[in-house]
N, C-alpha and C. Protein backbone atom coordinates (compact mmCIF):
# COMPACT_ATOMS: atom_id res chain seq x y z
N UNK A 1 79.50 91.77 102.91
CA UNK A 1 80.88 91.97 103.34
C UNK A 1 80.97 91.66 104.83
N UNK A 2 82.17 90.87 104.94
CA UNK A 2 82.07 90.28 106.67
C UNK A 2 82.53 92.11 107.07
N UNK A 3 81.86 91.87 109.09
CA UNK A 3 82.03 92.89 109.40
C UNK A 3 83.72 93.36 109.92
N UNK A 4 84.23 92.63 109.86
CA UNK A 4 85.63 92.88 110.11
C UNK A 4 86.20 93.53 108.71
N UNK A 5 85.93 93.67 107.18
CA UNK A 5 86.23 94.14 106.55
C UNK A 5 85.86 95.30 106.53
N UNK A 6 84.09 95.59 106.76
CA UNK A 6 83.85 96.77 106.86
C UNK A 6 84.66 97.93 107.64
N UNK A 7 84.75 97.03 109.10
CA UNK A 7 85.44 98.31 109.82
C UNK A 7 86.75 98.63 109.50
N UNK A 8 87.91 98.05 108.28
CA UNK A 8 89.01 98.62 107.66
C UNK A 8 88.28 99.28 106.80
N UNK A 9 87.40 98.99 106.16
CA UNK A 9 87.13 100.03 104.31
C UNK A 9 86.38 101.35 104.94
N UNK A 10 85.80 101.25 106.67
CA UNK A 10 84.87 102.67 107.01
C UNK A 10 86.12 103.45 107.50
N UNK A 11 87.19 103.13 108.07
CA UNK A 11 88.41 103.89 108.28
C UNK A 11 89.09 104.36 106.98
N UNK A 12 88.92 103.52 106.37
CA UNK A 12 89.54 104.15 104.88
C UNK A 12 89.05 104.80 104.19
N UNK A 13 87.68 104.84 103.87
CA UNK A 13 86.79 105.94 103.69
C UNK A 13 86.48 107.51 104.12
N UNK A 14 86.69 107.54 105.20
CA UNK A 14 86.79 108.35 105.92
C UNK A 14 88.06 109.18 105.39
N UNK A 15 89.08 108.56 105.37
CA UNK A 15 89.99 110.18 104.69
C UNK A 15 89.50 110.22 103.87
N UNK A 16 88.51 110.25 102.85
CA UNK A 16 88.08 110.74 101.55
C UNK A 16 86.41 111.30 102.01
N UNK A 17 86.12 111.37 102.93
CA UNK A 17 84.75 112.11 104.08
C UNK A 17 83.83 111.26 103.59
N UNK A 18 83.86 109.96 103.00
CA UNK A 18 82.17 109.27 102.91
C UNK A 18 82.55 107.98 103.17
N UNK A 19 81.63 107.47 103.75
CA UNK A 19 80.48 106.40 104.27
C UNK A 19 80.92 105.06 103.42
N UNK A 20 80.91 103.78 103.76
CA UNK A 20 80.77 102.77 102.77
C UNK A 20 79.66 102.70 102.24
N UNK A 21 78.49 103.18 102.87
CA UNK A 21 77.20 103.15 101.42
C UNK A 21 77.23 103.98 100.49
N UNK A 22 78.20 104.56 100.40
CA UNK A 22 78.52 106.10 99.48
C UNK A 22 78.90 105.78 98.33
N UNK A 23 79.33 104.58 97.97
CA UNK A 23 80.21 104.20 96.69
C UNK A 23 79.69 102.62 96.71
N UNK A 24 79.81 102.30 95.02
CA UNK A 24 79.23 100.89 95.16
C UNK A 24 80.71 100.03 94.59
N UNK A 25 80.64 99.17 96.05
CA UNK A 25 82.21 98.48 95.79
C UNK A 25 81.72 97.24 95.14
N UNK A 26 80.92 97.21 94.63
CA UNK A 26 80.99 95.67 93.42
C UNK A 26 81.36 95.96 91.92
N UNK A 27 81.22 97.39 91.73
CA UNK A 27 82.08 97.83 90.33
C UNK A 27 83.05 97.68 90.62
N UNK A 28 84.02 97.52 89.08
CA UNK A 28 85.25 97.27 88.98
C UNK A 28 85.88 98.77 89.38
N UNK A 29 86.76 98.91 89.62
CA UNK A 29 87.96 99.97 90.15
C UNK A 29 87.09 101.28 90.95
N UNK A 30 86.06 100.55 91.77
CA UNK A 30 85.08 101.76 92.83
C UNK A 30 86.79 102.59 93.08
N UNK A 31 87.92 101.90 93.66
CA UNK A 31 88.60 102.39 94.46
C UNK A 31 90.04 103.97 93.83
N UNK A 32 89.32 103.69 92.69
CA UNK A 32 89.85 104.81 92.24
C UNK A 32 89.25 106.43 91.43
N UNK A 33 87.98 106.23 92.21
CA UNK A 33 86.96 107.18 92.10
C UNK A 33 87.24 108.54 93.17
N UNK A 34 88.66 108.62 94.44
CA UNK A 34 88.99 108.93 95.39
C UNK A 34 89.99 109.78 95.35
N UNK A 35 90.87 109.98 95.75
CA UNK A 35 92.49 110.30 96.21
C UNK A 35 92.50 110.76 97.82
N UNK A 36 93.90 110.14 97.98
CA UNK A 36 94.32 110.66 98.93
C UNK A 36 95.95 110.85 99.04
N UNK A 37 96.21 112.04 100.44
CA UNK A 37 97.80 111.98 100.24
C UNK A 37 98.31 110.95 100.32
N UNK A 38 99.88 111.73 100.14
CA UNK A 38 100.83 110.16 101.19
C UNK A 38 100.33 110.00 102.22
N UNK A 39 100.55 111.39 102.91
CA UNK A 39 100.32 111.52 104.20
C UNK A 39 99.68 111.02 105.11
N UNK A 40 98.20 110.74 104.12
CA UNK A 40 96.85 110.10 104.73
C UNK A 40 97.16 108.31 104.55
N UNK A 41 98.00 108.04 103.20
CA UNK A 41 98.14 106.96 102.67
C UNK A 41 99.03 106.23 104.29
N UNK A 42 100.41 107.28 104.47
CA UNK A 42 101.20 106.10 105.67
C UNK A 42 100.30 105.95 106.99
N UNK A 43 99.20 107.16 107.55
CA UNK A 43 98.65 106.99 108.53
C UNK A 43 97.92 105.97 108.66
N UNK A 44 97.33 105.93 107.57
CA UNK A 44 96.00 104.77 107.13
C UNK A 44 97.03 103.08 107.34
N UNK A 45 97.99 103.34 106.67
CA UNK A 45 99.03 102.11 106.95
C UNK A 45 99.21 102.12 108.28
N UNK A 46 99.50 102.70 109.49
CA UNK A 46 100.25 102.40 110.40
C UNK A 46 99.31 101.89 111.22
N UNK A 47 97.46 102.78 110.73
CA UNK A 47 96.80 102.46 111.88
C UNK A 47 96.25 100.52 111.38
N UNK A 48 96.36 100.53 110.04
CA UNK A 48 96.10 99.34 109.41
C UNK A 48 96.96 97.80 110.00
N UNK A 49 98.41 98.42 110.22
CA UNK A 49 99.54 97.62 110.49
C UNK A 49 98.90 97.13 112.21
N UNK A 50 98.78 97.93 113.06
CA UNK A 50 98.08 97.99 113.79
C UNK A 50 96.91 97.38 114.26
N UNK A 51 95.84 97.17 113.59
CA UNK A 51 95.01 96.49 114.02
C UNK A 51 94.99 95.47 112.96
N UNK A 52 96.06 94.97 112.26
CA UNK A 52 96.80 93.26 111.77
C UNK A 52 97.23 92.48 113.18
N UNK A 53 98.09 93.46 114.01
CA UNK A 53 98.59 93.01 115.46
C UNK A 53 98.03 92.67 116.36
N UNK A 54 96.92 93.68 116.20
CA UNK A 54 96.23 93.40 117.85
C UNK A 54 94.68 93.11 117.41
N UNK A 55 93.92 93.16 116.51
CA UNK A 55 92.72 93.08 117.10
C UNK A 55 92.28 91.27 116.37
N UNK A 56 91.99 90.75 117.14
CA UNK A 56 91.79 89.41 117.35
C UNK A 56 90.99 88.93 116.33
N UNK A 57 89.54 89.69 116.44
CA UNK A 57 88.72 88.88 115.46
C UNK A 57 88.82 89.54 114.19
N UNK A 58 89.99 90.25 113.64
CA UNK A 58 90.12 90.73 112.62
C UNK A 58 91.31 89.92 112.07
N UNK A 59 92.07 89.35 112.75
CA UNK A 59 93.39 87.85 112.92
C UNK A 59 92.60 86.51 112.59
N UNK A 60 91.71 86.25 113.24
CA UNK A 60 91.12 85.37 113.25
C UNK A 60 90.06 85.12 111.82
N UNK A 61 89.63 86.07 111.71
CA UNK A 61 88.84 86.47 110.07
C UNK A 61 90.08 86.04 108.52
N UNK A 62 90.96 86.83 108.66
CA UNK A 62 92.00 86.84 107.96
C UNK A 62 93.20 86.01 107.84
N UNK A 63 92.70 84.54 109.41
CA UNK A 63 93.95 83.61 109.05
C UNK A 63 95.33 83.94 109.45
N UNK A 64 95.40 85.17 110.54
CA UNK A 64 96.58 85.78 110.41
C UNK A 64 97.28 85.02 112.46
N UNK A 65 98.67 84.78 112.43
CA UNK A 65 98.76 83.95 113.15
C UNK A 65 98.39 85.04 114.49
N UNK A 66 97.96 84.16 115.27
CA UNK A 66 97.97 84.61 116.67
C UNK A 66 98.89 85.55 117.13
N UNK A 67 100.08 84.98 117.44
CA UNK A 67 101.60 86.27 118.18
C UNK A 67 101.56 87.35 116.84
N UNK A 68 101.70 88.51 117.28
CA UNK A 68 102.01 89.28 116.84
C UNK A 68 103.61 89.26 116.08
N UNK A 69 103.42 89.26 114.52
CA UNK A 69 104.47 89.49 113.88
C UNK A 69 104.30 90.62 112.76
N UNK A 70 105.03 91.50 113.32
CA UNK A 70 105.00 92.85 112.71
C UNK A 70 105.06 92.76 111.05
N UNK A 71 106.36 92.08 110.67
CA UNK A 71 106.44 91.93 109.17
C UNK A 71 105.32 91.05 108.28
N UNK A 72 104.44 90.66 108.79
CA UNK A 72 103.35 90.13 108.27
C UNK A 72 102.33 91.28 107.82
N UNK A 73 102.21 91.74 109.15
CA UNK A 73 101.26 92.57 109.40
C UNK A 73 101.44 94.02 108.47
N UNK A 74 102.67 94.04 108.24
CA UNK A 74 103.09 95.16 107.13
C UNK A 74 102.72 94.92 105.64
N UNK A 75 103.27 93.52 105.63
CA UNK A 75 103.02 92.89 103.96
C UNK A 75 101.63 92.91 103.89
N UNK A 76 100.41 92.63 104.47
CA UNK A 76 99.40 92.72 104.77
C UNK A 76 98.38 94.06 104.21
N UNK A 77 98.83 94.86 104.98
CA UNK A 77 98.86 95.85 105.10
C UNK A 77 99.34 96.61 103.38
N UNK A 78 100.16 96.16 103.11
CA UNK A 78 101.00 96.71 102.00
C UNK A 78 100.31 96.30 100.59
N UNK A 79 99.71 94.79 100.96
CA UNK A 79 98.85 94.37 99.98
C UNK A 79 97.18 94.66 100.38
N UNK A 80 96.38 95.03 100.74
CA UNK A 80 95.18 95.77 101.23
C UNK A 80 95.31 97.15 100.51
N UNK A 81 96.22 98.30 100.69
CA UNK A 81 96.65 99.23 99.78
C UNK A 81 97.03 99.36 98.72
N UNK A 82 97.79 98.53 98.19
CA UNK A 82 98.21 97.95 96.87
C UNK A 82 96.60 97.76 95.98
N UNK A 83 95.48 97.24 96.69
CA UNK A 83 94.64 96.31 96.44
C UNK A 83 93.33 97.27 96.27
N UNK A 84 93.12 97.49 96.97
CA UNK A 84 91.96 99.07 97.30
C UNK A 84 92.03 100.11 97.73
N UNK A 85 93.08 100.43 98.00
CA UNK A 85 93.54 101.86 98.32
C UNK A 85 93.30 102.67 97.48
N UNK A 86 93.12 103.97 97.92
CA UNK A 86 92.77 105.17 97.17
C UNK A 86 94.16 105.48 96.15
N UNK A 87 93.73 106.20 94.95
CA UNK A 87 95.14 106.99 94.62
C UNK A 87 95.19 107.86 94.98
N UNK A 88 97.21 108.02 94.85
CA UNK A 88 97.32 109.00 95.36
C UNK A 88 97.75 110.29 95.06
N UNK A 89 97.19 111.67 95.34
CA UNK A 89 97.06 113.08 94.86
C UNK A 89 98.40 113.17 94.92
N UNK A 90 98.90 113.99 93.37
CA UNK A 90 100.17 114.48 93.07
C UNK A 90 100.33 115.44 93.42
N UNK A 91 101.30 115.79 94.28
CA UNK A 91 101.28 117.60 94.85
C UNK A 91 102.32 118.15 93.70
């Protein structure tokens, strides 16, 4: 796994308290072995949306244009969660 992916899936991991060696992501649906809130779900988005914008070699990995365009970076974002995101706990 390139290391620019890692450091989104070790932030995302982390609201659920383990490690990316903790779970084996080459099975099918590792990503629903988890839960998390909304709560954790929009933070995880905003900080996600976030480093779509600014961090360079994570733009550059992903093809994503140079200037910062927020609505990219959301859809992005929106599909990464959609995609491997944890589910989420029914209160």
């Amino acid at each position: 796994m390139n290391k620019e992916l890692e450091y989104l899936f070790e932030k995302m991991f982390s609201y659920v308290g383990i490690k990316l060696g903790d779970i084996d992501v080459t099975k099918n649906d590792w990503y629903l072995e988890y839960e998390w809130t909304k709560a954790e779900e929009i933070e995880f988005r905003s900080w996600l949306i976030k480093q779509f914008l600014h961090n360079k070699k994570l733009k550059k990995y992903l093809n994503l244009p140079s200037r910062p365009l927020k609505y990219i970076a959301e859809r992005n974002a929106d599909y990464f969660i959609m995609n491997w995101g944890w589910k989420t706990k029914l209160t």
